[in-house]
N, C-alpha and C. Protein backbone atom coordinates (compact mmCIF):
# COMPACT_ATOMS: atom_id res chain seq x y z
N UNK A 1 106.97 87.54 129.36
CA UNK A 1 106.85 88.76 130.15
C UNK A 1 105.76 89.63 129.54
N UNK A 2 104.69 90.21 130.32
CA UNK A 2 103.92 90.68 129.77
C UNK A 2 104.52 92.32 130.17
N UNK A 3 104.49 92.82 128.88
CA UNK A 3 104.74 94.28 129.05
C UNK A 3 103.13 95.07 128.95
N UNK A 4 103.76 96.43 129.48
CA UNK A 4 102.46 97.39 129.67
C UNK A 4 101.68 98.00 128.42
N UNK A 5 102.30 97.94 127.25
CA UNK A 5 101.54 97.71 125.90
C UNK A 5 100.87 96.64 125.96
N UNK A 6 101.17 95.41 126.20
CA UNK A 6 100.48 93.91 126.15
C UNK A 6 99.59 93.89 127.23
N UNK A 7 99.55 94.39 128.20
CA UNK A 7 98.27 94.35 129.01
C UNK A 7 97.24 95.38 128.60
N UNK A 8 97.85 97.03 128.14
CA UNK A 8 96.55 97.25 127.76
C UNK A 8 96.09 97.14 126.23
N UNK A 9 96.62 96.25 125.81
CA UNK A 9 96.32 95.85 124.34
C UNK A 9 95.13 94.35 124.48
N UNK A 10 95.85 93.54 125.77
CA UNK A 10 94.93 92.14 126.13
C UNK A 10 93.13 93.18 126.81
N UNK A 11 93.85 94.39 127.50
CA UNK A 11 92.21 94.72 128.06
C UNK A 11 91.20 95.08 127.03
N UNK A 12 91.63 95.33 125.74
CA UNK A 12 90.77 96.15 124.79
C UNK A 12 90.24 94.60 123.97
N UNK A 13 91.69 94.14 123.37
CA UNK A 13 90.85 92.50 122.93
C UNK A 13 89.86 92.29 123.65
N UNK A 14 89.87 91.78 125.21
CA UNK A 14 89.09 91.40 125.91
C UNK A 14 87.89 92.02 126.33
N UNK A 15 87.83 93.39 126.13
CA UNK A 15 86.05 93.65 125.36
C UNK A 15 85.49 93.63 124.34
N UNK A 16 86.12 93.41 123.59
CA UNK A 16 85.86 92.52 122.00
C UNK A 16 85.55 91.71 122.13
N UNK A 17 85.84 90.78 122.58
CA UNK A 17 85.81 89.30 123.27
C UNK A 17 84.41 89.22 123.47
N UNK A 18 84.36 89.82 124.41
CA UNK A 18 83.26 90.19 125.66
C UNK A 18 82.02 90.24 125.26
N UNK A 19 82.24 91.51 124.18
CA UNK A 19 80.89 92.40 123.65
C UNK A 19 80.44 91.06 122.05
N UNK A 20 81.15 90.69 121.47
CA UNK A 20 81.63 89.95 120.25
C UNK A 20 81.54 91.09 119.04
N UNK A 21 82.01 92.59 119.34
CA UNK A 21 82.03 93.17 118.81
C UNK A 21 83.76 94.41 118.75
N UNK A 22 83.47 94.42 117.53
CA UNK A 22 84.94 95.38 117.81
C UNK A 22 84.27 97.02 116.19
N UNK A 23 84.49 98.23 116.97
CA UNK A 23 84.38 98.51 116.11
C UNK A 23 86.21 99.42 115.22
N UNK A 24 86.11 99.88 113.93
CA UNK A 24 86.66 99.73 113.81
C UNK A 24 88.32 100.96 114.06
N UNK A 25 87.15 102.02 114.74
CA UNK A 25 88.12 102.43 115.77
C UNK A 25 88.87 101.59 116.57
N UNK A 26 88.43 100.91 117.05
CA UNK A 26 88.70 100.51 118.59
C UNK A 26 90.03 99.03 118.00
N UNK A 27 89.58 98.84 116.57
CA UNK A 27 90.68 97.90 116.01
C UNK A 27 91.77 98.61 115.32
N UNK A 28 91.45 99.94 115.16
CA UNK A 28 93.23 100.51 114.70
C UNK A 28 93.88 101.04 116.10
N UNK A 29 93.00 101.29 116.74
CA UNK A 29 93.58 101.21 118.31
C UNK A 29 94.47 100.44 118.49
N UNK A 30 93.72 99.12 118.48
CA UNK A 30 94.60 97.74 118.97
C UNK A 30 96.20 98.02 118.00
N UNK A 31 96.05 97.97 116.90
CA UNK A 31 96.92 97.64 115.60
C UNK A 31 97.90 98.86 116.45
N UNK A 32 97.86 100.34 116.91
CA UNK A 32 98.69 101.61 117.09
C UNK A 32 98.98 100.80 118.41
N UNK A 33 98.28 100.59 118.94
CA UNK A 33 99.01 99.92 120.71
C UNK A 33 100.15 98.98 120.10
N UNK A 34 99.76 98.36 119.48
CA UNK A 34 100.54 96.97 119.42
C UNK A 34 101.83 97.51 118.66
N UNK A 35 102.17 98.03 117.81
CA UNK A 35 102.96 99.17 117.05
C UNK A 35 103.96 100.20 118.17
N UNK A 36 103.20 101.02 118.76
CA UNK A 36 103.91 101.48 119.45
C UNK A 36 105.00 101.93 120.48
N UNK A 37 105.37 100.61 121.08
CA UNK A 37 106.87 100.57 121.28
C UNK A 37 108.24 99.91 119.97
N UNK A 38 107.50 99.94 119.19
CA UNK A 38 108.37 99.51 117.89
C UNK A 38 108.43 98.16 117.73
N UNK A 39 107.69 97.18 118.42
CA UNK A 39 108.30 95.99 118.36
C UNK A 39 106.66 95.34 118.93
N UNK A 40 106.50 94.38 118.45
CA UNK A 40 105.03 93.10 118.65
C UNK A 40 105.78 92.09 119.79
N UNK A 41 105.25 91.96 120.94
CA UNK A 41 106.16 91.28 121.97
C UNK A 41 105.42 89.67 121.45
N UNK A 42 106.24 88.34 121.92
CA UNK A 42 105.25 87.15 121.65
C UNK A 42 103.34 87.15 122.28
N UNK A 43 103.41 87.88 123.45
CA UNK A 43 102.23 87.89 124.16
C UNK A 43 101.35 89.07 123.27
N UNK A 44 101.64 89.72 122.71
CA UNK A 44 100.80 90.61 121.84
C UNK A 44 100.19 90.11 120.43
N UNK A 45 101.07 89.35 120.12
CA UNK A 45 100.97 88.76 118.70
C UNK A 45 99.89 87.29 119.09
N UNK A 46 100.32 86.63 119.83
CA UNK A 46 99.07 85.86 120.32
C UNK A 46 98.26 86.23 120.22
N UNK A 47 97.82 87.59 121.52
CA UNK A 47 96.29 88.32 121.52
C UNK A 47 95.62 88.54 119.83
N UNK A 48 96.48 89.46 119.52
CA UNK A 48 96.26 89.29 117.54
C UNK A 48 95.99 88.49 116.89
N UNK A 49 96.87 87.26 116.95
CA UNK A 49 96.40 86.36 116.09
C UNK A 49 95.16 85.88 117.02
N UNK A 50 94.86 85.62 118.19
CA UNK A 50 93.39 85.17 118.65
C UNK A 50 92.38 86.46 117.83
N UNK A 51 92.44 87.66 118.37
CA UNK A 51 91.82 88.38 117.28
C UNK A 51 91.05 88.51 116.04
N UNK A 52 92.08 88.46 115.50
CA UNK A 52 91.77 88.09 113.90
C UNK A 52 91.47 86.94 113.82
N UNK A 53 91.80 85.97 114.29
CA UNK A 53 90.82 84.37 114.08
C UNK A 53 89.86 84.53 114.30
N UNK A 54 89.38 84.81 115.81
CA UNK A 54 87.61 85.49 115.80
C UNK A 54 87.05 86.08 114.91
N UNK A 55 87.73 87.47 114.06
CA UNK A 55 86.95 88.50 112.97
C UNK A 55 86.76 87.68 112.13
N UNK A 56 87.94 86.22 111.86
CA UNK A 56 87.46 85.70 110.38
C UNK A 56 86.28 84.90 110.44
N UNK A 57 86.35 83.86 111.74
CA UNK A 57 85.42 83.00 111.79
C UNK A 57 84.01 83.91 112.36
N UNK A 58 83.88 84.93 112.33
CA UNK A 58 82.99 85.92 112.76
C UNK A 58 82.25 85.42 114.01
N UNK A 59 83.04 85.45 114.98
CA UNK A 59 82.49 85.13 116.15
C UNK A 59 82.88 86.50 116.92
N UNK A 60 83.68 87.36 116.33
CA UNK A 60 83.31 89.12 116.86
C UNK A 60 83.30 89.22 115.40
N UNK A 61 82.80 90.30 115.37
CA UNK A 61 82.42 91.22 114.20
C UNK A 61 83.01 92.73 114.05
N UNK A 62 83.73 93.23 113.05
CA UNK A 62 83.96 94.65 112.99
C UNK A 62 82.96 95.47 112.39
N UNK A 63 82.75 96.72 113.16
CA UNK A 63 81.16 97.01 112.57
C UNK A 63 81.60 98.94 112.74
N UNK A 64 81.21 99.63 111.50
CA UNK A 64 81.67 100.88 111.83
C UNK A 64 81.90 102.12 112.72
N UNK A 65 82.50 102.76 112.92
CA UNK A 65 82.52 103.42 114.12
C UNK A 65 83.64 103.64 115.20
């Protein structure tokens, strides 16, 4: 079930995605969305872990700002 944290948590990944950039506003964003109903649903934690696999293998980049 995708909840309404998890969709607008998948729209923000997905200009990360997009751009191959995240800065690092826009990644404590993600981290407070995902946080904020108290609980990481399975469909959120996916998006995340896709996430952070990208930042490591640096295929997006966190860049200041």
């Amino acid at each position: 079930m995708l909840t309404k944290s998890g969709k607008k948590l998948e729209e923000i990944i997905q200009k990360a995605m997009e751009d191959h950039v995240i800065k690092n506003s826009e990644y404590e964003e993600i981290i407070e969305a995902a946080h904020k109903d108290g609980a990481i649903d399975p469909h959120e934690r996916v998006l995340l872990q896709e996430l952070n696999g990208m930042i490591s293998e640096k295929t997006v980049r966190r860049i200041p700002g």
